[in-house]
Protein backbone atom coordinates (compact mmCIF):
# COMPACT_ATOMS: atom_id res chain seq x y z
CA UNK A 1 220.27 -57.14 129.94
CA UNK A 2 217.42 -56.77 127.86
CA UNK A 3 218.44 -52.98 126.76
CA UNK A 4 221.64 -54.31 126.06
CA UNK A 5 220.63 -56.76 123.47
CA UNK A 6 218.11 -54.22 122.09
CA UNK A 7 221.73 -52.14 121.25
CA UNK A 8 223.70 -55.34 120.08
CA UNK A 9 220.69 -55.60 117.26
CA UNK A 10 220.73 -52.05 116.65
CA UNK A 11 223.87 -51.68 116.38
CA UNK A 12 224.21 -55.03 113.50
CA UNK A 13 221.59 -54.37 111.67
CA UNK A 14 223.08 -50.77 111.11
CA UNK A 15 226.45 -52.62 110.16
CA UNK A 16 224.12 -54.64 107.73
CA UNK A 17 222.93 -51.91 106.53
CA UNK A 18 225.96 -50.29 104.97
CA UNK A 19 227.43 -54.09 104.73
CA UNK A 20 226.62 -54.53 101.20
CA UNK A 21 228.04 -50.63 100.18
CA UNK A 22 231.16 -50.64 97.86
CA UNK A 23 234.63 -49.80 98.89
CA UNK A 24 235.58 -46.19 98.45
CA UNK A 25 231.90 -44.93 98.69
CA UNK A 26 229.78 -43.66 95.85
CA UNK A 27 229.43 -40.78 94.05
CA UNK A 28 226.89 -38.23 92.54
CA UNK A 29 227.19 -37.13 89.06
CA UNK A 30 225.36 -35.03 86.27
CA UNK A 31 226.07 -34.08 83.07
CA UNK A 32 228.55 -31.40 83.00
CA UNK A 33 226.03 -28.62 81.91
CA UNK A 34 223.65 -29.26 85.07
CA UNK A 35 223.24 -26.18 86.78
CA UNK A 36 223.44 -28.22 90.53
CA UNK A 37 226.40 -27.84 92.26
CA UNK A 38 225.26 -29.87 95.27
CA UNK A 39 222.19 -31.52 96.89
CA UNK A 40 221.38 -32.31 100.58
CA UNK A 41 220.39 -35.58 101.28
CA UNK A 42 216.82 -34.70 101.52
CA UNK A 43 217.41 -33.78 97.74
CA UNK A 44 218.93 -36.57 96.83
CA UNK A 45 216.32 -38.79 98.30
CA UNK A 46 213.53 -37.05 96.66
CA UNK A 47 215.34 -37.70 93.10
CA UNK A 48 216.21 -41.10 93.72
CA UNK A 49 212.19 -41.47 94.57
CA UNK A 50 210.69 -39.93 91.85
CA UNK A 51 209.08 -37.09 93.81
CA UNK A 52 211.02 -34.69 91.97
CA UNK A 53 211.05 -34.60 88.33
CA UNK A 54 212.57 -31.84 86.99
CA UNK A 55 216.28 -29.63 87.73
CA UNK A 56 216.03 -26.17 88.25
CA UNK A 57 216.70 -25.35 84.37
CA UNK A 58 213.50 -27.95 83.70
CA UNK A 59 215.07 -30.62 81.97
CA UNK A 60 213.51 -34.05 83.29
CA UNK A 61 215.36 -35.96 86.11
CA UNK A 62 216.46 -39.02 84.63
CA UNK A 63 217.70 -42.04 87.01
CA UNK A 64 220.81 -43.53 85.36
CA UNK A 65 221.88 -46.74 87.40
CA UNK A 66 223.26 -50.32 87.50
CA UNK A 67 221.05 -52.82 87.63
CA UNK A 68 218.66 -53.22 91.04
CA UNK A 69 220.19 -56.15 91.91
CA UNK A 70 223.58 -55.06 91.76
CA UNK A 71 225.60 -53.77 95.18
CA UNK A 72 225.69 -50.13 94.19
CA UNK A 73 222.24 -49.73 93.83
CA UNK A 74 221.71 -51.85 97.08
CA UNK A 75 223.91 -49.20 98.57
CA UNK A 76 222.26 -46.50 97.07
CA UNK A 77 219.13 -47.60 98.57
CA UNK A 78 219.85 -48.43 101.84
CA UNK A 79 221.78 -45.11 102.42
CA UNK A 80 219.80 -42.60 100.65
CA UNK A 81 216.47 -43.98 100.90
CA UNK A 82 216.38 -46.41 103.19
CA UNK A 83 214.87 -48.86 101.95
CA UNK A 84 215.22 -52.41 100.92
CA UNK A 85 214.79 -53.32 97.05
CA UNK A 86 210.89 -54.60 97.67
CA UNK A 87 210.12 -51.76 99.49
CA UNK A 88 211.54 -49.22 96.98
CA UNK A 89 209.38 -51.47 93.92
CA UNK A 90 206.26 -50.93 96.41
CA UNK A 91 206.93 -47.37 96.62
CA UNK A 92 207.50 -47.02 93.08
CA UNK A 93 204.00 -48.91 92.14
CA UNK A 94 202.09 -47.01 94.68
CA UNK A 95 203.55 -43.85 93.40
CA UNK A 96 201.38 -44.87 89.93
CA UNK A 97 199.06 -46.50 91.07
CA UNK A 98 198.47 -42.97 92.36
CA UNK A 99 198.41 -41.12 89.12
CA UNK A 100 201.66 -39.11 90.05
CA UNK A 101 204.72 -39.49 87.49
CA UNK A 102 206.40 -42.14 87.12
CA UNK A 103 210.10 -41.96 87.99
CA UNK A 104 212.35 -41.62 84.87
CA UNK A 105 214.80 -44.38 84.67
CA UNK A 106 217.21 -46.06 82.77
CA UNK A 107 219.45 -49.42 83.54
CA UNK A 108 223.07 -49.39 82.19
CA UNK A 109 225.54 -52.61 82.69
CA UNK A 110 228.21 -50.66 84.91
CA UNK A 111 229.67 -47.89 86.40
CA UNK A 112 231.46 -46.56 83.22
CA UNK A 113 228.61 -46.96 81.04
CA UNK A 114 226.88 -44.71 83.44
CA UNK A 115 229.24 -41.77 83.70
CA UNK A 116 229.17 -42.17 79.81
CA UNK A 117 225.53 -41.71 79.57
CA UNK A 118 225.40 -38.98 82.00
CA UNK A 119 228.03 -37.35 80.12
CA UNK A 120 225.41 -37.36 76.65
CA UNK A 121 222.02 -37.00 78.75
CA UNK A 122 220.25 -33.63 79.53
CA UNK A 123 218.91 -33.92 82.67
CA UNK A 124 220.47 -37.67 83.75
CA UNK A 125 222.03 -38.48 87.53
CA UNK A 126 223.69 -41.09 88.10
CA UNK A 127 225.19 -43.01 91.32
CA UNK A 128 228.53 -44.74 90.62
CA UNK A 129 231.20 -45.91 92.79
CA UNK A 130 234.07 -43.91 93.26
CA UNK A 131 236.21 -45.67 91.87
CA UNK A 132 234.71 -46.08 88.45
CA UNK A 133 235.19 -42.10 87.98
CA UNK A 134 238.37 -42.50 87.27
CA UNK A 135 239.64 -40.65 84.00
CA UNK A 136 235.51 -39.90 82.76
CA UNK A 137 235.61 -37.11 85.45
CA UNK A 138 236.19 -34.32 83.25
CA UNK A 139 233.29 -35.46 81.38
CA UNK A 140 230.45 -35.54 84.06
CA UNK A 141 230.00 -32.59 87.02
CA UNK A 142 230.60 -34.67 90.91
CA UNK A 143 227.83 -32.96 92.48
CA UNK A 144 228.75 -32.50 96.16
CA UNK A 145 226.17 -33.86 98.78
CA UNK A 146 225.16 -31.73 102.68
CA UNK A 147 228.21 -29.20 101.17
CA UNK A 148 230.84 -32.43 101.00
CA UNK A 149 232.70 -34.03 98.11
CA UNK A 150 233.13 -37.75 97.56
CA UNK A 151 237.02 -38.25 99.45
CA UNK A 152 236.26 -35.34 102.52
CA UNK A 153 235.48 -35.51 106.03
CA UNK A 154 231.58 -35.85 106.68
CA UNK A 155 230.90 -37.01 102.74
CA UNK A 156 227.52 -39.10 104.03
CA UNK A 157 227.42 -41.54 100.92
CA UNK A 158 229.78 -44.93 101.81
């Protein structure tokens, strides 16, 4: 009995986990000139963190996103880093507090503006939802993540 309420809260707080992820999942993009194709998740994570601050061509890794609080970035954390919002801050301020470098960031007001900014920034990546690709596609690169793209069978981002 015990066990089996052990995998009853397991199995809801994974549920709460990807809970607050948008419908139709999100998606990786860099400006089109990025010379990434793809990243694992390991990759991604590292980027999203801050622990790796340059591409292969050595432009800076800038962090193009939606604002903390909003549910992309909520997703964005709990899927790729795992991590809640305080934690991530924590992480961040220890990171400095540190000496290492700080991660590169900047906060646009949605989805669009993001692909936009990606589309004009050397060295940018941005998370958007799916759905806000739309008709900017052919203006960003959709980088594909563990070999999948956003739409195919095994694609790990919600």
């Amino acid at each position: 009995m015990r066990n089996l309420r052990f995998i009853i809260l397991a199995f809801v707080a994974c549920v709460g986990l990807h809970a607050q992820c948008v419908p139709g999942g999100l998606t990786i993009v860099v400006p089109k000139n990025n010379p990434t194709d793809g990243l694992s998740m390991a990759q991604l994570r590292k980027l999203v963190l801050g622990d790796v601050h340059t591409w292969p061509d050595k432009s800076n890794v800038t962090l193009i996103s939606t604002d903390q609080e909003s549910t992309i970035f909520k997703c964005l954390l709990s899927t790729v880093v795992r991590m809640s919002l305080p934690e991530y801050k924590k992480y961040l301020l220890s990171a400095e507090f540190r000496g290492d470098e700080a991660l590169r960031s900047k906060t646009v007001d949605t989805g669009v503006t993001a692909l936009k900014t990606v589309a004009t920034f050397t060295g940018a990546i941005a998370v958007v939802d799916t759905g806000s690709v739309g008709a900017l596609a052919g203006t960003v690169k959709v980088l594909s993540i563990n070999g999948k793209k956003p739409g195919e069978p095994g694609y790990p981002l919600p």
